[in-house]
PDB file of N, CA and C in Angstrom:
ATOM      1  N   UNK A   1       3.591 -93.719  -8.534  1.00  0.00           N
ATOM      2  CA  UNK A   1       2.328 -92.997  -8.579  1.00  0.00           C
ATOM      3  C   UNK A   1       2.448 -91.866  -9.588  1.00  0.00           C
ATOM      4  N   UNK A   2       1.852 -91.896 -10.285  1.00  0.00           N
ATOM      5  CA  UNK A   2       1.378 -90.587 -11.684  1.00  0.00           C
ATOM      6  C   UNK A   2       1.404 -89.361 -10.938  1.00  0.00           C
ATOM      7  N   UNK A   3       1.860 -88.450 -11.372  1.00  0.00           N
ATOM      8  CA  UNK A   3       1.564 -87.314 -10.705  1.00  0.00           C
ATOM      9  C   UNK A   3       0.433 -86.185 -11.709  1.00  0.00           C
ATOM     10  N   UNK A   4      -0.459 -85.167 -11.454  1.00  0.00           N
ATOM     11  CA  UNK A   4      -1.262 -84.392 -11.999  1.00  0.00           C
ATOM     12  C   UNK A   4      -1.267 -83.028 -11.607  1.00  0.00           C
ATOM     13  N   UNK A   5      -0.927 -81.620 -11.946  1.00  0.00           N
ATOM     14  CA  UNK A   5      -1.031 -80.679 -11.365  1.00  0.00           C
ATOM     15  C   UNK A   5      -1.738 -79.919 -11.903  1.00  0.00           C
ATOM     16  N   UNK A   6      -2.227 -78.685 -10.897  1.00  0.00           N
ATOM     17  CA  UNK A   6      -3.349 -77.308 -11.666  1.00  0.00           C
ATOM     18  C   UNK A   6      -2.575 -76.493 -10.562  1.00  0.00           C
ATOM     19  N   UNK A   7      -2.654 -75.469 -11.409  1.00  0.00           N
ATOM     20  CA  UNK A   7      -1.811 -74.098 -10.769  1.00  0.00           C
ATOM     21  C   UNK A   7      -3.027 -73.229 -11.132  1.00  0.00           C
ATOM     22  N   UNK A   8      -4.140 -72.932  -9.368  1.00  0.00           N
ATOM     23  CA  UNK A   8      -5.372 -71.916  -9.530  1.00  0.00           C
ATOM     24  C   UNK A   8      -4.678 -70.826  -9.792  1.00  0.00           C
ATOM     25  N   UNK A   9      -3.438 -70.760  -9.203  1.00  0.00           N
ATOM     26  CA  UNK A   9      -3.464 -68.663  -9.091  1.00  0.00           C
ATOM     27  C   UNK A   9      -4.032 -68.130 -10.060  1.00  0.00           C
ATOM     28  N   UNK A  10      -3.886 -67.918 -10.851  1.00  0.00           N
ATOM     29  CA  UNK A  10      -4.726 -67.938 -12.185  1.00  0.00           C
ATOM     30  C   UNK A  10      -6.244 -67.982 -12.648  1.00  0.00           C
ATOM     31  N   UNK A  11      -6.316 -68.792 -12.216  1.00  0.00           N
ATOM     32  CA  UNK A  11      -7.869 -69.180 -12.330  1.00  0.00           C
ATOM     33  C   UNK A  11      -8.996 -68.430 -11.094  1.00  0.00           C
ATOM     34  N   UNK A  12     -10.022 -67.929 -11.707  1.00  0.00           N
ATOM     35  CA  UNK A  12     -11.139 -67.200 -10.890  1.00  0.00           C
ATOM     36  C   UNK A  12     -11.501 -68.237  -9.721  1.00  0.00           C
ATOM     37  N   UNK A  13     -11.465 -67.513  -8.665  1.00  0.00           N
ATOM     38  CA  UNK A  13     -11.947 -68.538  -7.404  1.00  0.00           C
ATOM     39  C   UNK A  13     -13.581 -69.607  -7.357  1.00  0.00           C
ATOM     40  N   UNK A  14     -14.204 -68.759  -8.673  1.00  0.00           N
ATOM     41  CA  UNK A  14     -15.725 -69.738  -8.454  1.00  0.00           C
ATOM     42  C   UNK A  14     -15.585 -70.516  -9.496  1.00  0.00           C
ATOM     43  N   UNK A  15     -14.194 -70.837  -9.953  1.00  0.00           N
ATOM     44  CA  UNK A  15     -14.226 -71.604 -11.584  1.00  0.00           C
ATOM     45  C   UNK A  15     -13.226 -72.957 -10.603  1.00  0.00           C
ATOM     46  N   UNK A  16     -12.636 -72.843  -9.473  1.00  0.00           N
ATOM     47  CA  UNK A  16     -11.496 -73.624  -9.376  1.00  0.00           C
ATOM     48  C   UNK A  16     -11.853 -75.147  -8.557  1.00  0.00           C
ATOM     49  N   UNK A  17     -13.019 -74.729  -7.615  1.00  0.00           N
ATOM     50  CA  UNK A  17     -13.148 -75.984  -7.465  1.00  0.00           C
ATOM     51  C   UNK A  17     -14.429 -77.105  -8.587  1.00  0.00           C
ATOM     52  N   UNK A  18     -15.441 -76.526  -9.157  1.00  0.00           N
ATOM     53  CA  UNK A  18     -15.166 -77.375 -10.533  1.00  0.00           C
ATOM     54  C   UNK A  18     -14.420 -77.705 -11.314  1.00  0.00           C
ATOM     55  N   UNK A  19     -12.943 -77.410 -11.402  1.00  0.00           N
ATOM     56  CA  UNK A  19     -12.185 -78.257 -12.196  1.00  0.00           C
ATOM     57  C   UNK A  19     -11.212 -79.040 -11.371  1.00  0.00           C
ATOM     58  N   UNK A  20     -10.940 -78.471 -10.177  1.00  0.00           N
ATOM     59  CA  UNK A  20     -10.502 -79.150  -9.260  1.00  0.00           C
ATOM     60  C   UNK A  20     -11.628 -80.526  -9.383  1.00  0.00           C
ATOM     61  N   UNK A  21     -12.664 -80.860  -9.384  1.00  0.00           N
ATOM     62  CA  UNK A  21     -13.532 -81.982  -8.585  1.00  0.00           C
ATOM     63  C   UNK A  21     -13.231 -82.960 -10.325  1.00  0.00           C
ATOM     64  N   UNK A  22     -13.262 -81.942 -11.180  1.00  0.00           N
ATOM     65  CA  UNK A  22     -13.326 -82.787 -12.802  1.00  0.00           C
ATOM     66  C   UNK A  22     -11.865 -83.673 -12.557  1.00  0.00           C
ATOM     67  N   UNK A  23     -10.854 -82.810 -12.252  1.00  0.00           N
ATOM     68  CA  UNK A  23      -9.576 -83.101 -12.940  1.00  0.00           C
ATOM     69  C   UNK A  23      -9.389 -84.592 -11.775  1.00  0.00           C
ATOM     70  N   UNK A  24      -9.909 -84.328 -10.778  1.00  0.00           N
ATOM     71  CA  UNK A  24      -9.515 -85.377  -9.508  1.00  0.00           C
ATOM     72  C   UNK A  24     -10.470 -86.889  -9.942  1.00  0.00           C
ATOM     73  N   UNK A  25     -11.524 -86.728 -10.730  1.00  0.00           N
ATOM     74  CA  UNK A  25     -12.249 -87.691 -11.276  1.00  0.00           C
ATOM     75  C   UNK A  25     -12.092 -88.123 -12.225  1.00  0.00           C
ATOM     76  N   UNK A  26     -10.736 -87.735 -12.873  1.00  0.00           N
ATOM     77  CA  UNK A  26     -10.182 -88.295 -13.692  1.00  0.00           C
ATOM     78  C   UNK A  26      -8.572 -88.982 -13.624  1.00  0.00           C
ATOM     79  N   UNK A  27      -8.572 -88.678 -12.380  1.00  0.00           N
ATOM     80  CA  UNK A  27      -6.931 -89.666 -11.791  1.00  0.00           C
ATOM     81  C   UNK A  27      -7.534 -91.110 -12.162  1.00  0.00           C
ATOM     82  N   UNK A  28      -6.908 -92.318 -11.862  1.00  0.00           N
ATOM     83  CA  UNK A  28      -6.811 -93.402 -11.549  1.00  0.00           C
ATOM     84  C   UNK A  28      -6.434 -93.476 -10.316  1.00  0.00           C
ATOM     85  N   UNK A  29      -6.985 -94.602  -9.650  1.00  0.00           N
ATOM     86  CA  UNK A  29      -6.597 -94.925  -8.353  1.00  0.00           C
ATOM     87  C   UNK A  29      -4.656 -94.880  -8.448  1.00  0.00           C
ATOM     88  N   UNK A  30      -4.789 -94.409  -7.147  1.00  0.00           N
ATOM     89  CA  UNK A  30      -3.215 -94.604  -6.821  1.00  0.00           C
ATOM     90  C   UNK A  30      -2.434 -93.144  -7.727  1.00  0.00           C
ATOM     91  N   UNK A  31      -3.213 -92.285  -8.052  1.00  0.00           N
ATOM     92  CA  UNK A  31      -2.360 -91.531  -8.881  1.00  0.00           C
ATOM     93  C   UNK A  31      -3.172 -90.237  -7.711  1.00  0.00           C
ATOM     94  N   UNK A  32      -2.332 -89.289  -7.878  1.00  0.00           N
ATOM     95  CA  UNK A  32      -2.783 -87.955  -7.354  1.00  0.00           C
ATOM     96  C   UNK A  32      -2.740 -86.232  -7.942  1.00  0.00           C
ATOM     97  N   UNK A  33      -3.540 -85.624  -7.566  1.00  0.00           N
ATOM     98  CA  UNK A  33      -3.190 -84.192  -8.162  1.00  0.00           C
ATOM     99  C   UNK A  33      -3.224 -83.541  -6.989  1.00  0.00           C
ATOM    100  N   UNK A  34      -1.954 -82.644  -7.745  1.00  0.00           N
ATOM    101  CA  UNK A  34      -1.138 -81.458  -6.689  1.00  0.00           C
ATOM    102  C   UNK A  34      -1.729 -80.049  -7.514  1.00  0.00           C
ATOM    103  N   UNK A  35      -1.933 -79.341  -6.523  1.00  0.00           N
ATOM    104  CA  UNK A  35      -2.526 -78.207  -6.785  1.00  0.00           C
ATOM    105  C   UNK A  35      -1.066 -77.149  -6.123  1.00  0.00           C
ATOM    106  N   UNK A  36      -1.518 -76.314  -7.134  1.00  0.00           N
ATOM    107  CA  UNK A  36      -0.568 -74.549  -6.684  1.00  0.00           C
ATOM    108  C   UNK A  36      -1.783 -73.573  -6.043  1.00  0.00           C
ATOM    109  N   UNK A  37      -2.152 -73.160  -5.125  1.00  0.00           N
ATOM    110  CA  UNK A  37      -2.716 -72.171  -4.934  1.00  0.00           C
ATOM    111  C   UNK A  37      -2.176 -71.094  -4.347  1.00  0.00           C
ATOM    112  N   UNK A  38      -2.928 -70.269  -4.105  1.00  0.00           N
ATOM    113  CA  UNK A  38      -2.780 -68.889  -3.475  1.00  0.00           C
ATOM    114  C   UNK A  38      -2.619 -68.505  -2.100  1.00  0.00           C
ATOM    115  N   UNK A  39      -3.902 -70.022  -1.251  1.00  0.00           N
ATOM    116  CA  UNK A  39      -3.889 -69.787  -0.160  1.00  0.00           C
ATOM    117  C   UNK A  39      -3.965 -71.410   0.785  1.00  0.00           C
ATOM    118  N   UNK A  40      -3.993 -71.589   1.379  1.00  0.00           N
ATOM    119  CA  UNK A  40      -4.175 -73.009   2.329  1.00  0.00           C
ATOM    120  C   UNK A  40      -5.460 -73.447   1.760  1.00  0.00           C
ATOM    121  N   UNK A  41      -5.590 -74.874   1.087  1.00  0.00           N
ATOM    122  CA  UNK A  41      -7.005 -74.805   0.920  1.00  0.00           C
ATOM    123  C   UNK A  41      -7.866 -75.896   1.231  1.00  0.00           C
ATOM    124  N   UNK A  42      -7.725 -75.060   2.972  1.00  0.00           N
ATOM    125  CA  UNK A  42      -8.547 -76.187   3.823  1.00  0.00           C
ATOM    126  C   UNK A  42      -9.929 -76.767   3.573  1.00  0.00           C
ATOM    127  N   UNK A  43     -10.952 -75.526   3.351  1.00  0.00           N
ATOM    128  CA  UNK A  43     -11.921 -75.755   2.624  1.00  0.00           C
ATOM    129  C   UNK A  43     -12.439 -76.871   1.596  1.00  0.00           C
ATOM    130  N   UNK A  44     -11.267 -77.142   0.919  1.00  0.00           N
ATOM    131  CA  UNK A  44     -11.413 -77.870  -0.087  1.00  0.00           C
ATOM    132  C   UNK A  44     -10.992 -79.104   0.327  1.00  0.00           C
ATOM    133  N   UNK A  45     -10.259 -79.252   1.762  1.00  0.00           N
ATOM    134  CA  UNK A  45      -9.746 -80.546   1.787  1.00  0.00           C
ATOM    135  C   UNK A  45     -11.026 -81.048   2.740  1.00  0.00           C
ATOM    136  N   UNK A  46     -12.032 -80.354   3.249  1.00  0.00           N
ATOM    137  CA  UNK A  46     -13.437 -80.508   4.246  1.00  0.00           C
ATOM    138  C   UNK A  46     -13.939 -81.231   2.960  1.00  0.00           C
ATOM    139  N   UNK A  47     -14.356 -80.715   2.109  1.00  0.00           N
ATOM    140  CA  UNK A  47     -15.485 -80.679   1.010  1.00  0.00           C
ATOM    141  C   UNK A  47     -14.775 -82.018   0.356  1.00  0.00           C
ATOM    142  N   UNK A  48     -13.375 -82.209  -0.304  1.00  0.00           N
ATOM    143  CA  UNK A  48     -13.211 -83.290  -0.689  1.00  0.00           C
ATOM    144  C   UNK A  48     -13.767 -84.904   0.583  1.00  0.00           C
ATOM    145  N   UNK A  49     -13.193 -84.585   1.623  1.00  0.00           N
ATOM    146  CA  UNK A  49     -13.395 -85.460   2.647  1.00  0.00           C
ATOM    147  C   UNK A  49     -14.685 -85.820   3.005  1.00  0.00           C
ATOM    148  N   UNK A  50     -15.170 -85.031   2.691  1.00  0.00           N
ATOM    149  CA  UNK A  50     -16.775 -85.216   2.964  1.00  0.00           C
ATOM    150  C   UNK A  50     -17.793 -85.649   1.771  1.00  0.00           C
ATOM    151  N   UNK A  51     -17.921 -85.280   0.542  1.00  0.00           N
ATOM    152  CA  UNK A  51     -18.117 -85.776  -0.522  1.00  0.00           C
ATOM    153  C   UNK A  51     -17.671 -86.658  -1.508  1.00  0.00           C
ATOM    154  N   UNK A  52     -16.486 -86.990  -1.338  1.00  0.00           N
ATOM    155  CA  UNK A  52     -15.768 -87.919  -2.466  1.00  0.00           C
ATOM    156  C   UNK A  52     -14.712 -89.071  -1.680  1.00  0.00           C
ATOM    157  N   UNK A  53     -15.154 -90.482  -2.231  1.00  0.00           N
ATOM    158  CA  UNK A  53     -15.417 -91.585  -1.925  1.00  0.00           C
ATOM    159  C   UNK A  53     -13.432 -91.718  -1.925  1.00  0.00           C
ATOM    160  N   UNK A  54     -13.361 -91.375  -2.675  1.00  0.00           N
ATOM    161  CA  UNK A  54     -11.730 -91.803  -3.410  1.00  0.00           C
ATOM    162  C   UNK A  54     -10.815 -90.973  -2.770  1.00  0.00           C
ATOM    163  N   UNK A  55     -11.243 -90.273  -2.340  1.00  0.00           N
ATOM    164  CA  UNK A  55     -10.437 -89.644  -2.031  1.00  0.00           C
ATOM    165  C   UNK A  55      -9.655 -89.459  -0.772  1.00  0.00           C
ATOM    166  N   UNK A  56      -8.127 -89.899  -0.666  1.00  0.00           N
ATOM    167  CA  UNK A  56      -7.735 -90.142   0.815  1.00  0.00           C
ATOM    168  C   UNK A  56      -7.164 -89.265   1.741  1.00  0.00           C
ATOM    169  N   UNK A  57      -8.035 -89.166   2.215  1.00  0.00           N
ATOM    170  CA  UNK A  57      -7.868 -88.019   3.285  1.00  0.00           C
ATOM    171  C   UNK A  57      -6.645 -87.747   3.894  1.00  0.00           C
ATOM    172  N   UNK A  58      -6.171 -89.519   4.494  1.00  0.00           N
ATOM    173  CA  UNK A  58      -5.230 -89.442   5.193  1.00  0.00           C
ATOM    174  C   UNK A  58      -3.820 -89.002   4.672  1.00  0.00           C
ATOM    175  N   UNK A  59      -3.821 -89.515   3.391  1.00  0.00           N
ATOM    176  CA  UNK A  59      -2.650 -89.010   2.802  1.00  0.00           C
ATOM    177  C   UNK A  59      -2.174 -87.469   1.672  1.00  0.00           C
ATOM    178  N   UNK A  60      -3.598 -87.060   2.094  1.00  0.00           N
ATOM    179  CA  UNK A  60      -3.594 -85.612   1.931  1.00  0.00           C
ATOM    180  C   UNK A  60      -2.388 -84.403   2.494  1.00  0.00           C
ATOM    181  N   UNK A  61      -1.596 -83.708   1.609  1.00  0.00           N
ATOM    182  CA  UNK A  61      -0.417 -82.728   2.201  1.00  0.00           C
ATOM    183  C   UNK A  61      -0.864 -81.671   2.223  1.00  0.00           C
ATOM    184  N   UNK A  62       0.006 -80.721   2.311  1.00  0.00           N
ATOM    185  CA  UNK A  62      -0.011 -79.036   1.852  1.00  0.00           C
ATOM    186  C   UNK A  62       1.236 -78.624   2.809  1.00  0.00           C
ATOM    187  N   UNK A  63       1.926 -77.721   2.026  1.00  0.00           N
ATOM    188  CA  UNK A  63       3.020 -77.351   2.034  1.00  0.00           C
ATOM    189  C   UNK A  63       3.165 -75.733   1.729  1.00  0.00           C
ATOM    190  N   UNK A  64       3.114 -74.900   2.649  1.00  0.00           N
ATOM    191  CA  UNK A  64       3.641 -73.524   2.117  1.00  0.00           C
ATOM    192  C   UNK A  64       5.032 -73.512   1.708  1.00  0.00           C
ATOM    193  N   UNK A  65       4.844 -73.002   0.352  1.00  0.00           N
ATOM    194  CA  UNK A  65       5.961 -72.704  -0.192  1.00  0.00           C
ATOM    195  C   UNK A  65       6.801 -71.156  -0.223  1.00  0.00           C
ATOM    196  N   UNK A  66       6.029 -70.449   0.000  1.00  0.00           N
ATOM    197  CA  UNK A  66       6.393 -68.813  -0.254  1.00  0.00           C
ATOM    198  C   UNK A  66       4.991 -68.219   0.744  1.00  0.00           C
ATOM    199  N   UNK A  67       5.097 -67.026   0.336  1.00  0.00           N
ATOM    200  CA  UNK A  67       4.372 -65.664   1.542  1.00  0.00           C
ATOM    201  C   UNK A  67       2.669 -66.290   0.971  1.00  0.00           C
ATOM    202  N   UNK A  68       2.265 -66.570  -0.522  1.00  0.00           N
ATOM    203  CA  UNK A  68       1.285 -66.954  -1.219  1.00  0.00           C
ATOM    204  C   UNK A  68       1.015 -68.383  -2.068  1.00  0.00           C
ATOM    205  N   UNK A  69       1.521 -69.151  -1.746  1.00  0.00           N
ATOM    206  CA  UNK A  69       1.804 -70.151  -2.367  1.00  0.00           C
ATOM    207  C   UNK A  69       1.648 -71.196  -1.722  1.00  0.00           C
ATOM    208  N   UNK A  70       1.189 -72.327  -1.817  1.00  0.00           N
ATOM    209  CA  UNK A  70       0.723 -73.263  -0.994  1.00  0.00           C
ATOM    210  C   UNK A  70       0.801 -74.638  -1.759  1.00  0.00           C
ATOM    211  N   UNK A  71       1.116 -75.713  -2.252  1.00  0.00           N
ATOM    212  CA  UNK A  71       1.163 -76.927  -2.731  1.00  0.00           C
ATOM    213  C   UNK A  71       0.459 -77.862  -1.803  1.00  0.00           C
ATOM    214  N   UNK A  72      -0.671 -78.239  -2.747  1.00  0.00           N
ATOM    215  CA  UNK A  72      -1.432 -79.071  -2.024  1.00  0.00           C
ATOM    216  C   UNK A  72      -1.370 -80.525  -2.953  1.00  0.00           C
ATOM    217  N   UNK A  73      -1.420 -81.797  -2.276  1.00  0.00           N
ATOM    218  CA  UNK A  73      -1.525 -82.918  -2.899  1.00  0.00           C
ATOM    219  C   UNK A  73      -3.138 -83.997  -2.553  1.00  0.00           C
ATOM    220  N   UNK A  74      -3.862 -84.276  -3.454  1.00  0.00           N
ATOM    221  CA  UNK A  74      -4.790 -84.805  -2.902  1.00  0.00           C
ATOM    222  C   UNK A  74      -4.501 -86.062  -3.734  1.00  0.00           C
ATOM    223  N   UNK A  75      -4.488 -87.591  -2.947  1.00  0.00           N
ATOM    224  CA  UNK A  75      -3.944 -88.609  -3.529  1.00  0.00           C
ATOM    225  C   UNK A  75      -5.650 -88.932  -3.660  1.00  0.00           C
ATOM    226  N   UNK A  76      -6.214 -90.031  -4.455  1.00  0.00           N
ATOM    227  CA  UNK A  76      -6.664 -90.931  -5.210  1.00  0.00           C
ATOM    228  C   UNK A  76      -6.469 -92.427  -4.832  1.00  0.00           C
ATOM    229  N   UNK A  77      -7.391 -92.801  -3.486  1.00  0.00           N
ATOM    230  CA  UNK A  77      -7.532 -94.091  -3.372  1.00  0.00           C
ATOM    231  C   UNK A  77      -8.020 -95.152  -4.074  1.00  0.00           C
TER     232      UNK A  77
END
């Protein structure tokens, strides 16, 4: 499986999930993007689950890594 990453910390919070939704519509099936964020981003795993077809819920992660840091994987059915 391809892997794809975006590291938000960085990025303004009202800019991240439009490129989050771009960059994920541009996987291929079977490939996934891992995100770096700041915080748990449950939110986003509601909104993916609920709006986007491809996207597999079930095999959805997240992983705290540090006090701010969070690795999230959203795979691409």
């Amino acid at each position: 499986m391809a892997d794809h990453q975006l590291d938000l910390r960085e990025i303004p919070p009202p800019q991240r999930h439009p490129k989050i939704f771009d960059a994920f519509e541009d996987l291929e099936r079977g490939e996934a993007l891992t995100l770096v964020n700041d915080h748990e981003p449950t939110p986003l795993y509601h909104q993916m689950a609920a709006e986007v077809d491809s996207f597999d819920a079930e095999a959805y992660t997240v992983d705290r890594v540090g006090p701010n840091e969070f690795v999230a994987t959203l795979p691409k059915k």
